[in-house]
PDB file of N, CA and C in Angstrom:
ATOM      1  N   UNK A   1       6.201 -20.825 -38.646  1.00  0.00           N
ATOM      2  CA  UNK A   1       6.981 -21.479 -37.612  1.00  0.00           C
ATOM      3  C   UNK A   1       7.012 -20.600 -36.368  1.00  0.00           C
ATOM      4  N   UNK A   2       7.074 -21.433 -35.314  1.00  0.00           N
ATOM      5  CA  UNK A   2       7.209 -20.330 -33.872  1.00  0.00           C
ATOM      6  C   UNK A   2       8.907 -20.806 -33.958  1.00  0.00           C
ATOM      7  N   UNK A   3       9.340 -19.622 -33.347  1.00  0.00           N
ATOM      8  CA  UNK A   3      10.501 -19.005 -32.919  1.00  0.00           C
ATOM      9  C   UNK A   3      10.755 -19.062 -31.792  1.00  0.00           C
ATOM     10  N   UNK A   4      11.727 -19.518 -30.833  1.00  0.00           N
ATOM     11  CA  UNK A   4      11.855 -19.183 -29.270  1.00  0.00           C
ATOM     12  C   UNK A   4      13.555 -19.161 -29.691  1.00  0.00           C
ATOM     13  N   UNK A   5      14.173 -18.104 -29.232  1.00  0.00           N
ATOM     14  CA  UNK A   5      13.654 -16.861 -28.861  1.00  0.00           C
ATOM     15  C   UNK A   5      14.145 -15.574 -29.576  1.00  0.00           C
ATOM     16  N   UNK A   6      13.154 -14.443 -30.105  1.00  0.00           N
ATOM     17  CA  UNK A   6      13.188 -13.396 -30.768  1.00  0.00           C
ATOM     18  C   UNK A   6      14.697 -12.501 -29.486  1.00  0.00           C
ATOM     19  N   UNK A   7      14.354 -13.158 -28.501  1.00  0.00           N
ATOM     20  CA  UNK A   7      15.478 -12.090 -27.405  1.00  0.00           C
ATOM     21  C   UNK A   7      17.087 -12.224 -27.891  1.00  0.00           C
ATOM     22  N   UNK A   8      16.907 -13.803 -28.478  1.00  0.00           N
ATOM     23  CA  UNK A   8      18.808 -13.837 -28.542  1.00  0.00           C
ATOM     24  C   UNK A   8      18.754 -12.961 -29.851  1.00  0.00           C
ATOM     25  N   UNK A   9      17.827 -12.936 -30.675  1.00  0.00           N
ATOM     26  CA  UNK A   9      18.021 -11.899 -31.472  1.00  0.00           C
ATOM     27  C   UNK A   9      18.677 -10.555 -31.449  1.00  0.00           C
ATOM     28  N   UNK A  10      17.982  -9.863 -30.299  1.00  0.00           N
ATOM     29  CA  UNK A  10      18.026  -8.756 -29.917  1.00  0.00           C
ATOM     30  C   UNK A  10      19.124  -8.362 -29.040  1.00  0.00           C
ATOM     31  N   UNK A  11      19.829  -9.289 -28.411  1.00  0.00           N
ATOM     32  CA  UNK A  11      20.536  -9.093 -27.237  1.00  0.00           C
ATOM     33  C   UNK A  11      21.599  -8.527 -27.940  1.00  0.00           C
ATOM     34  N   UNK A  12      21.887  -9.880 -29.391  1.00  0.00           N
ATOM     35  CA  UNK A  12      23.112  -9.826 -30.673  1.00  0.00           C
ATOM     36  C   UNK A  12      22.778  -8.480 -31.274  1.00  0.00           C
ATOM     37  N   UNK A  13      21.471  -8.208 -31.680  1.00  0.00           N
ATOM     38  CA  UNK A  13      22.050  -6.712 -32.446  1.00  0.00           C
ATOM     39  C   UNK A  13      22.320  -5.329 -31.526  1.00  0.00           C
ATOM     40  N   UNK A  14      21.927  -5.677 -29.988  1.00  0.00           N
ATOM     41  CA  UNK A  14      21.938  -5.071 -29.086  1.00  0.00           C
ATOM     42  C   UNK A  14      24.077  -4.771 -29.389  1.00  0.00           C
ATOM     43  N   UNK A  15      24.371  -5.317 -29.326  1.00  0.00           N
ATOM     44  CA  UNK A  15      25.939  -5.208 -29.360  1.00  0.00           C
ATOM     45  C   UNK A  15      26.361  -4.865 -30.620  1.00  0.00           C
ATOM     46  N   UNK A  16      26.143  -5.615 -31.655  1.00  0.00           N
ATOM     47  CA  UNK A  16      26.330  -5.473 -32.886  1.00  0.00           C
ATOM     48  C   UNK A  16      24.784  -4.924 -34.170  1.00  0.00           C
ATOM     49  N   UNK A  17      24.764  -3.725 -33.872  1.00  0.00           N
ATOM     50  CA  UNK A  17      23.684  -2.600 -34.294  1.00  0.00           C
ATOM     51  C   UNK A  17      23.189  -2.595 -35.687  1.00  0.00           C
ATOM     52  N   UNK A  18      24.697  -3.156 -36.579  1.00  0.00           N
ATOM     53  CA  UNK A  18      24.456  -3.203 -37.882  1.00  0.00           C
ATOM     54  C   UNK A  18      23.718  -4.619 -38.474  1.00  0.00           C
ATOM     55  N   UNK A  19      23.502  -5.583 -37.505  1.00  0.00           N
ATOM     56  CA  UNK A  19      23.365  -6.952 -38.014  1.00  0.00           C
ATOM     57  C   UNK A  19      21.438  -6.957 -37.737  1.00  0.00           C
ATOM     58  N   UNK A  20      21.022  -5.708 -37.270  1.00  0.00           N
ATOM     59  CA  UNK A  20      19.504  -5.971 -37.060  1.00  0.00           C
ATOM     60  C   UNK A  20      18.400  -5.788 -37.444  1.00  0.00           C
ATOM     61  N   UNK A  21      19.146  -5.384 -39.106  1.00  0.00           N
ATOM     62  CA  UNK A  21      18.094  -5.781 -40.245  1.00  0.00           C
ATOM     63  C   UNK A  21      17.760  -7.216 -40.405  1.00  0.00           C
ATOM     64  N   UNK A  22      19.172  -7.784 -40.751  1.00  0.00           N
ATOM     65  CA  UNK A  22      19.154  -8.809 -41.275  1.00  0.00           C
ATOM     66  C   UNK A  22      18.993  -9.651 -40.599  1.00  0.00           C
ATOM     67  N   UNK A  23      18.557  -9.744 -39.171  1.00  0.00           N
ATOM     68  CA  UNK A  23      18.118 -10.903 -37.942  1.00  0.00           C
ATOM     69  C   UNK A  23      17.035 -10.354 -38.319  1.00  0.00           C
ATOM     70  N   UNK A  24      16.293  -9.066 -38.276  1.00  0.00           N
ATOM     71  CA  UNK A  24      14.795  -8.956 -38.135  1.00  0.00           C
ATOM     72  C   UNK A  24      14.283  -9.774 -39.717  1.00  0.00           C
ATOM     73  N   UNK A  25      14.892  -9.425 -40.641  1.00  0.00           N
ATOM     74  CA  UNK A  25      14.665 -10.156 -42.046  1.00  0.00           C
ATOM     75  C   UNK A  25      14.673 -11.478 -41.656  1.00  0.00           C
ATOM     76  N   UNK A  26      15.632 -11.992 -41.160  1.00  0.00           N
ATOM     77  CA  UNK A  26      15.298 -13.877 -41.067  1.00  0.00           C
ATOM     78  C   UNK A  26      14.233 -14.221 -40.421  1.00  0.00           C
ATOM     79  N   UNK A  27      13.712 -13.445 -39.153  1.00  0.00           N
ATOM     80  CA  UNK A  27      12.874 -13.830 -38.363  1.00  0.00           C
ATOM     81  C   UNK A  27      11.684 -13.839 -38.879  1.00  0.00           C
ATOM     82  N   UNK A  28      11.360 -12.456 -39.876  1.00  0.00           N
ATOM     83  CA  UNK A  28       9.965 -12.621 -40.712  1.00  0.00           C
ATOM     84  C   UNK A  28       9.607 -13.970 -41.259  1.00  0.00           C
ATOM     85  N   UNK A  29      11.242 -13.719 -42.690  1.00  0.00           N
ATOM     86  CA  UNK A  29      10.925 -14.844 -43.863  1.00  0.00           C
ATOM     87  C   UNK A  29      10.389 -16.262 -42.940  1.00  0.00           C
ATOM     88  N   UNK A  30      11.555 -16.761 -41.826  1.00  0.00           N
ATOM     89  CA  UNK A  30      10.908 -17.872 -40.435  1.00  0.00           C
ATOM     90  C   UNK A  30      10.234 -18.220 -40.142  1.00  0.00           C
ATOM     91  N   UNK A  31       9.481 -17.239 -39.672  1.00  0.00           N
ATOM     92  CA  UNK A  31       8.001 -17.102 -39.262  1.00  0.00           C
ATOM     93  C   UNK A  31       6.690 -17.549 -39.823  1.00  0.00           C
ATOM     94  N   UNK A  32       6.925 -16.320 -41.485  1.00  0.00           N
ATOM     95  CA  UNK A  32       6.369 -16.934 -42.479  1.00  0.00           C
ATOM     96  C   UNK A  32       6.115 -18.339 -43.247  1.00  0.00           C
ATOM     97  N   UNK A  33       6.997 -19.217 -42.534  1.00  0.00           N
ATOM     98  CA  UNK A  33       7.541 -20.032 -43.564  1.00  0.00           C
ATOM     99  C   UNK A  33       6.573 -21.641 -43.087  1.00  0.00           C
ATOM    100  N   UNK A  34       6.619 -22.378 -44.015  1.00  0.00           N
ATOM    101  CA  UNK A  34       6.337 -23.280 -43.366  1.00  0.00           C
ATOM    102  C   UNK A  34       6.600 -24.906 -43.947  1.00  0.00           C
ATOM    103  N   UNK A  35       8.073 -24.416 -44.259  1.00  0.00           N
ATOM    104  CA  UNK A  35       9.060 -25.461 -44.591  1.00  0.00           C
ATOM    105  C   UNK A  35       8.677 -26.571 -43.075  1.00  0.00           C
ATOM    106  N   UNK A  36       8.934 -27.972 -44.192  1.00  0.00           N
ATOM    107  CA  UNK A  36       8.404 -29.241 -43.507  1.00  0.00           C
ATOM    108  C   UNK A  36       9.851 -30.166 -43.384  1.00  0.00           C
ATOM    109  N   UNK A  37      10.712 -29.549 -44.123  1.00  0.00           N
ATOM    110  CA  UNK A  37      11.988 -30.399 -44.508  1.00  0.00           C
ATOM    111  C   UNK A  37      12.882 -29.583 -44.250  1.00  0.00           C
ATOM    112  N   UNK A  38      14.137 -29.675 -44.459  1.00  0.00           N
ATOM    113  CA  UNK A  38      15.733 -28.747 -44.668  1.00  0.00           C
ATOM    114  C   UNK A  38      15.952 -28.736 -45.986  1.00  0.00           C
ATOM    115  N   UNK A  39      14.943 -29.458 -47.083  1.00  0.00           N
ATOM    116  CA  UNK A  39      15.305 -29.305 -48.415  1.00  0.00           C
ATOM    117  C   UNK A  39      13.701 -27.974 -48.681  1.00  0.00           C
ATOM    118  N   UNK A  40      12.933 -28.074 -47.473  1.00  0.00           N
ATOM    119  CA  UNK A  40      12.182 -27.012 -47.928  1.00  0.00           C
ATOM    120  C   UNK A  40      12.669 -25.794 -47.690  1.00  0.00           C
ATOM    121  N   UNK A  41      12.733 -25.802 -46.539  1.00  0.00           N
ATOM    122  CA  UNK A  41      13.553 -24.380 -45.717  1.00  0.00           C
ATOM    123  C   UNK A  41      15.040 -24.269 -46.659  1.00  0.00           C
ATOM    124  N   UNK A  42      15.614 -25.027 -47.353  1.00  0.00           N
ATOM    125  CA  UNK A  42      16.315 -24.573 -48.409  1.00  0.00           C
ATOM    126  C   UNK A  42      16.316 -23.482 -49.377  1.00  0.00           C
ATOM    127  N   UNK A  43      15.079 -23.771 -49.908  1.00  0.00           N
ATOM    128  CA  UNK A  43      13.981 -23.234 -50.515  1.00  0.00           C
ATOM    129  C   UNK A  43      14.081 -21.629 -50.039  1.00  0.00           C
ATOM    130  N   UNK A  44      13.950 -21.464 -49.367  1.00  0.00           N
ATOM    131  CA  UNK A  44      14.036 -19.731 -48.831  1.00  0.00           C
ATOM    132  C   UNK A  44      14.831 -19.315 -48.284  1.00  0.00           C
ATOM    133  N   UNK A  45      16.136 -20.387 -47.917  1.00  0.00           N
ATOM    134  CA  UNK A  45      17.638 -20.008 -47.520  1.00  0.00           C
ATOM    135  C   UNK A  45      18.536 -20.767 -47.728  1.00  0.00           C
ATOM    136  N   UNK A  46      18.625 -20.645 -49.247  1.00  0.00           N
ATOM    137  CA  UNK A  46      19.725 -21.527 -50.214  1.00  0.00           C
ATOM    138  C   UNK A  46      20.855 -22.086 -49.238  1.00  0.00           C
ATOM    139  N   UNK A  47      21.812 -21.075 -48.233  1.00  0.00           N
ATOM    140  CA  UNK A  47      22.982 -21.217 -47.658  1.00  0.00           C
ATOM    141  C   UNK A  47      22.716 -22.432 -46.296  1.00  0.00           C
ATOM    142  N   UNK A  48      21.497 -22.409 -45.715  1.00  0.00           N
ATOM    143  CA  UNK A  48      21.245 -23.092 -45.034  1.00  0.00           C
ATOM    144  C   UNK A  48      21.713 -24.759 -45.025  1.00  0.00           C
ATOM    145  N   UNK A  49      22.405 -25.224 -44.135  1.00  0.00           N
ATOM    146  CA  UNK A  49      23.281 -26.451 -43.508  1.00  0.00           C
ATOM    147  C   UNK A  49      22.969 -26.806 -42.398  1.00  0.00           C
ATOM    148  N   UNK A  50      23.146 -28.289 -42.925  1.00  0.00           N
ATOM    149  CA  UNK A  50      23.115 -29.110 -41.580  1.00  0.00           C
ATOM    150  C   UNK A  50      23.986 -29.302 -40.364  1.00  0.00           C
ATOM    151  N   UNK A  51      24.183 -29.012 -39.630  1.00  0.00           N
ATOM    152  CA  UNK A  51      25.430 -29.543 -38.577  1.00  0.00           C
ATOM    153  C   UNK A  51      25.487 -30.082 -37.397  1.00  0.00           C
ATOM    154  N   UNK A  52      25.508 -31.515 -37.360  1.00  0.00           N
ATOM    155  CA  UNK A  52      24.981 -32.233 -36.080  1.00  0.00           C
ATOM    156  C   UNK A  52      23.530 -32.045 -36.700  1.00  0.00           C
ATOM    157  N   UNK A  53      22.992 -31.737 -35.303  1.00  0.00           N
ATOM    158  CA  UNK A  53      21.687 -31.420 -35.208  1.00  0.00           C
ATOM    159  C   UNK A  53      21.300 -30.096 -34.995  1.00  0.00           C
ATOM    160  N   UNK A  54      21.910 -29.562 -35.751  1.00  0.00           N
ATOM    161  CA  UNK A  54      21.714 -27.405 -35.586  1.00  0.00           C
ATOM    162  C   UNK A  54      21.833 -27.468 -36.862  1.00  0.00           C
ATOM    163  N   UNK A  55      21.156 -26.350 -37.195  1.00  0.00           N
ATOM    164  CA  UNK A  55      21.111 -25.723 -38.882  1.00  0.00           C
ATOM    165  C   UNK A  55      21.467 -24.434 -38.681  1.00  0.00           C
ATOM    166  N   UNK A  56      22.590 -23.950 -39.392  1.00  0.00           N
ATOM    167  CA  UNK A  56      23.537 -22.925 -39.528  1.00  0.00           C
ATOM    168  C   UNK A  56      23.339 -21.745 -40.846  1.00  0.00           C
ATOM    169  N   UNK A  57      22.555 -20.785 -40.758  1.00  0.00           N
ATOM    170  CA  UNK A  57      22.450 -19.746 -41.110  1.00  0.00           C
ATOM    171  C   UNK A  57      23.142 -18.709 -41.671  1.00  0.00           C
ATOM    172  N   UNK A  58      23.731 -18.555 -42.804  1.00  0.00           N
ATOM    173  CA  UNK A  58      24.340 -16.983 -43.284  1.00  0.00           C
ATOM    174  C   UNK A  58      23.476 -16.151 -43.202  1.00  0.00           C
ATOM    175  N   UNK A  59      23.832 -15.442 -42.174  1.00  0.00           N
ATOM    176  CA  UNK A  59      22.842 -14.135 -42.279  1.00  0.00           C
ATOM    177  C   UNK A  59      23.739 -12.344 -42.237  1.00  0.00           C
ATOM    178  N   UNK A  60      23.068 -11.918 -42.762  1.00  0.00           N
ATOM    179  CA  UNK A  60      23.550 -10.684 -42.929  1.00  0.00           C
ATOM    180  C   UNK A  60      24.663 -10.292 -44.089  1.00  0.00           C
ATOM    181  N   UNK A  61      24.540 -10.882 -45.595  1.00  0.00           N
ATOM    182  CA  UNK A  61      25.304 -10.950 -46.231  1.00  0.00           C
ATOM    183  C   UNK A  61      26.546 -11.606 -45.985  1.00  0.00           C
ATOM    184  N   UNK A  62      26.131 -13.148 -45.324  1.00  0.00           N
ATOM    185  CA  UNK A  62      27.397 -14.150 -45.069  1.00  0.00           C
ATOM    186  C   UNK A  62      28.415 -13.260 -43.445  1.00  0.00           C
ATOM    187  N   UNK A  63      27.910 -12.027 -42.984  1.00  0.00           N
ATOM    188  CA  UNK A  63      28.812 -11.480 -41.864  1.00  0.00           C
ATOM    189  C   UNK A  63      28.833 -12.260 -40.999  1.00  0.00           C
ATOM    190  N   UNK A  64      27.303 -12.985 -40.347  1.00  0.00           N
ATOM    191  CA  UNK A  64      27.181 -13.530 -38.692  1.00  0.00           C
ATOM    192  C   UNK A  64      26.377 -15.148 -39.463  1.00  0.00           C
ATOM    193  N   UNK A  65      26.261 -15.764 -38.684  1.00  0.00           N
ATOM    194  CA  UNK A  65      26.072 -17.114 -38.792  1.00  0.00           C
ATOM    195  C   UNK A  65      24.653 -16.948 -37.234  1.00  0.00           C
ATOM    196  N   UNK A  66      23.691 -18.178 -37.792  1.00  0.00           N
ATOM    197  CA  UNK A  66      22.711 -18.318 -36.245  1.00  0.00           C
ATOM    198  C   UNK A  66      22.600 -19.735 -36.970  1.00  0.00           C
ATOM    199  N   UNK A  67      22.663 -19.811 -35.520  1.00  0.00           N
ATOM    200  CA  UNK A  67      22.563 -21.572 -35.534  1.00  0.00           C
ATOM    201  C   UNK A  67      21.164 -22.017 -34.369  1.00  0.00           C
ATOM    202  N   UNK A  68      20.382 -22.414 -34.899  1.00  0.00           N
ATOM    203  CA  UNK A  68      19.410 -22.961 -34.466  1.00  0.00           C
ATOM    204  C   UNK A  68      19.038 -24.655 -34.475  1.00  0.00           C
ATOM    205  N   UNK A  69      18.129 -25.144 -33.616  1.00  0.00           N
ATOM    206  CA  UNK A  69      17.802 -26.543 -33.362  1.00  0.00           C
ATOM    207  C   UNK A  69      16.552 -26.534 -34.340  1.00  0.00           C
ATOM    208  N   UNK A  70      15.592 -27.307 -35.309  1.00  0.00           N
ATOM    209  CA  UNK A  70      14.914 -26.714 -35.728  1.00  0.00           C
ATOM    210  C   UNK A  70      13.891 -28.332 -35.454  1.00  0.00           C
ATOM    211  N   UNK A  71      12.809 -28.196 -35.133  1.00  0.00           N
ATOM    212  CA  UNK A  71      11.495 -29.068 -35.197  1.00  0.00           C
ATOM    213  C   UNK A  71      10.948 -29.017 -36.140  1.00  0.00           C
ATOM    214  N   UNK A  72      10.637 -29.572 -37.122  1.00  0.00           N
ATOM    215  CA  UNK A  72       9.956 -29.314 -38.403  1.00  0.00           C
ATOM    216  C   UNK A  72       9.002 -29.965 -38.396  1.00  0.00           C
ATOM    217  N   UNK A  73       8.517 -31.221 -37.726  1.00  0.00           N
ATOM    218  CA  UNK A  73       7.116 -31.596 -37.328  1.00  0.00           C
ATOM    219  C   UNK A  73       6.560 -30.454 -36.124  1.00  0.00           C
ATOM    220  N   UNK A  74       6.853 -29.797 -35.159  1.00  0.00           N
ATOM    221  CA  UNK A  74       6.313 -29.280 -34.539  1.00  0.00           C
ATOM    222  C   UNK A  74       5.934 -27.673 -35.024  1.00  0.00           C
ATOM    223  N   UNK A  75       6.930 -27.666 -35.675  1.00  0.00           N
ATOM    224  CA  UNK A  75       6.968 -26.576 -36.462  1.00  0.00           C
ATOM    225  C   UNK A  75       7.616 -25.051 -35.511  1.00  0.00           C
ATOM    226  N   UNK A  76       8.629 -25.634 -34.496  1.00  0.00           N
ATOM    227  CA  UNK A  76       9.414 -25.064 -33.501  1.00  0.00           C
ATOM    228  C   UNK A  76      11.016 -24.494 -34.253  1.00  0.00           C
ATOM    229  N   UNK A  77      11.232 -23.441 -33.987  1.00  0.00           N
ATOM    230  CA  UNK A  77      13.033 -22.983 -34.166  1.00  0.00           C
ATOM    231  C   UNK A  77      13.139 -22.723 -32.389  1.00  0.00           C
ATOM    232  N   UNK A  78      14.242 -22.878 -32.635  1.00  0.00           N
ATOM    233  CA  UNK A  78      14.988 -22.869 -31.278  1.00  0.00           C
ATOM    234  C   UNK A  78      16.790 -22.094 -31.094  1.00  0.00           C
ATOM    235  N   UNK A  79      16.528 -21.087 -31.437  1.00  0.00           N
ATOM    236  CA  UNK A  79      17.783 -19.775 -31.903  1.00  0.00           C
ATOM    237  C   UNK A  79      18.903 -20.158 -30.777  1.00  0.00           C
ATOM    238  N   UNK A  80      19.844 -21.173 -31.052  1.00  0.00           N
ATOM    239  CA  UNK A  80      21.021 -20.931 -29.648  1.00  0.00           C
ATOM    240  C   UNK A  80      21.802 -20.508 -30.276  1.00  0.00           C
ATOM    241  N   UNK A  81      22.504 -19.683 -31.091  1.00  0.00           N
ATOM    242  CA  UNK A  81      23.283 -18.566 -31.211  1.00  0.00           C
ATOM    243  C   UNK A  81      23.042 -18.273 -32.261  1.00  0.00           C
ATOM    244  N   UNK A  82      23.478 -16.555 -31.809  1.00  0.00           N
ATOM    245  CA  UNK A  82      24.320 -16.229 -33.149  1.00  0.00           C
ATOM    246  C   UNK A  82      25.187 -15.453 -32.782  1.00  0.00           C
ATOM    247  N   UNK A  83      26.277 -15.620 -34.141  1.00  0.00           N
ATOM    248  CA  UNK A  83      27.508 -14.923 -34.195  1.00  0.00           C
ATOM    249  C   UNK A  83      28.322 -14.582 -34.808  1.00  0.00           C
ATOM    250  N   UNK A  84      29.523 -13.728 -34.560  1.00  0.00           N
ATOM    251  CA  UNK A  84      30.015 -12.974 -35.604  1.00  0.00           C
ATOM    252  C   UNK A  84      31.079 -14.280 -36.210  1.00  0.00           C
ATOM    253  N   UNK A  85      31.899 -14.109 -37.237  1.00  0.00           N
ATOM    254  CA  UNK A  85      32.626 -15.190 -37.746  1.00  0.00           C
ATOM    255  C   UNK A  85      33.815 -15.481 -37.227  1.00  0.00           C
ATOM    256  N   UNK A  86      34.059 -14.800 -36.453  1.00  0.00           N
ATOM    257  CA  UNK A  86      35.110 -14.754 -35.508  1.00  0.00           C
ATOM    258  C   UNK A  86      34.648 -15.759 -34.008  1.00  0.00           C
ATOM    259  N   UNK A  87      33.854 -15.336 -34.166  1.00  0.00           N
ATOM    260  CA  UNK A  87      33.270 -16.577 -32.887  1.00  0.00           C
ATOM    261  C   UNK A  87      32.415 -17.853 -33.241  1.00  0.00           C
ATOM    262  N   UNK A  88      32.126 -18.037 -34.834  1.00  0.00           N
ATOM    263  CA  UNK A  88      31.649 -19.034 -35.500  1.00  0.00           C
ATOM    264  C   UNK A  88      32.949 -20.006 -35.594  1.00  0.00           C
ATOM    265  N   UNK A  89      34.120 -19.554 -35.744  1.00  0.00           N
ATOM    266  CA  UNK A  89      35.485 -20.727 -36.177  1.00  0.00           C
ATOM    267  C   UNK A  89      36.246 -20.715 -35.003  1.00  0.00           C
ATOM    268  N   UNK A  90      35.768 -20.289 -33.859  1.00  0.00           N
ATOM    269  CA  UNK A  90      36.156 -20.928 -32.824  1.00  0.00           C
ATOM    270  C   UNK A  90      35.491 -22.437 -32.431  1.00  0.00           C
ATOM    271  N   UNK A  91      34.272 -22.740 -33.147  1.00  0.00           N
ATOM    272  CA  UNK A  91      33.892 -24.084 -32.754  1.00  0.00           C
ATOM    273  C   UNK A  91      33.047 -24.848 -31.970  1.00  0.00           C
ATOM    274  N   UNK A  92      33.402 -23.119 -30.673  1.00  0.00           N
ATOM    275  CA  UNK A  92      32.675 -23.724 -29.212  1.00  0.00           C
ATOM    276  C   UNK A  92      31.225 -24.136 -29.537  1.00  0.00           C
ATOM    277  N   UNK A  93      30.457 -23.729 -30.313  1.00  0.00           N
ATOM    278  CA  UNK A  93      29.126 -24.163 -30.296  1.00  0.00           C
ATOM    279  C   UNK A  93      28.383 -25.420 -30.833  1.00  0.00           C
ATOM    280  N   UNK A  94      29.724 -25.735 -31.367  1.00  0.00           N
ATOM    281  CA  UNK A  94      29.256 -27.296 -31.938  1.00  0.00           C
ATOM    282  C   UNK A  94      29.172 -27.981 -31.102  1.00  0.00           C
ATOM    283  N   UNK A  95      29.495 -28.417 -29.518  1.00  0.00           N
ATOM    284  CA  UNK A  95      29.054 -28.997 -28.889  1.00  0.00           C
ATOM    285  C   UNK A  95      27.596 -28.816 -28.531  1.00  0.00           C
ATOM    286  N   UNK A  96      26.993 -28.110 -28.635  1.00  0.00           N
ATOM    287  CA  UNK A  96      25.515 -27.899 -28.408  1.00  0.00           C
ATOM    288  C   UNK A  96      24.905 -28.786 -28.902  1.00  0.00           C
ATOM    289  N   UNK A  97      25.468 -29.093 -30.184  1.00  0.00           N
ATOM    290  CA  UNK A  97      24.575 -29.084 -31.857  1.00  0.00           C
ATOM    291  C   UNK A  97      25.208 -31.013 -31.937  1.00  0.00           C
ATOM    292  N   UNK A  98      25.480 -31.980 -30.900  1.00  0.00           N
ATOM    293  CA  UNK A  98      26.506 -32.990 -31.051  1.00  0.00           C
ATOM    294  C   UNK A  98      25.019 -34.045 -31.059  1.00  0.00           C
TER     295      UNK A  98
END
């Protein structure tokens, strides 16, 4: 799968230092992957959910959440956040995802 963009990745562990294994880990397995469904991409990230139209990510041992738009015919991710859980149950991002 292509990825756009590896930067919000970076910006997030840019602040939060400890979370940038486990973004660089998702981005591989991602990459690698070439889930056609959300029951495939299941498949290599059990926790993975639907919401709206964003698929919501435990990453980092359930710490931060990334929520992405995902194309699965094009075979596109589209990373509009991630975040710590404190800024996941605030909500604001579900309007993105409507």
């Amino acid at each position: 799968m292509h990825i756009i963009s590896k930067r919000t990745l970076r910006e997030f562990w840019e602040k939060h230092s400890e979370a940038q294994t486990a973004l660089d880990e998702w981005y591989r397995r991602l990459k690698n992957s070439d889930a056609v469904t959300l029951v495939e991409l299941k498949q290599i990230f059990p926790s993975a959910d639907l919401v709206g139209r964003c698929t919501v990510f435990n990453v980092g041992g359930n710490k931060y959440r990334l929520i992405a738009k995902i194309d699965f015919r094009r075979q596109i991710v589209y990373v509009r956040f991630v975040l710590t859980h404190s800024e996941y149950d605030r909500n604001k991002w579900k309007a993105n995802c409507e």
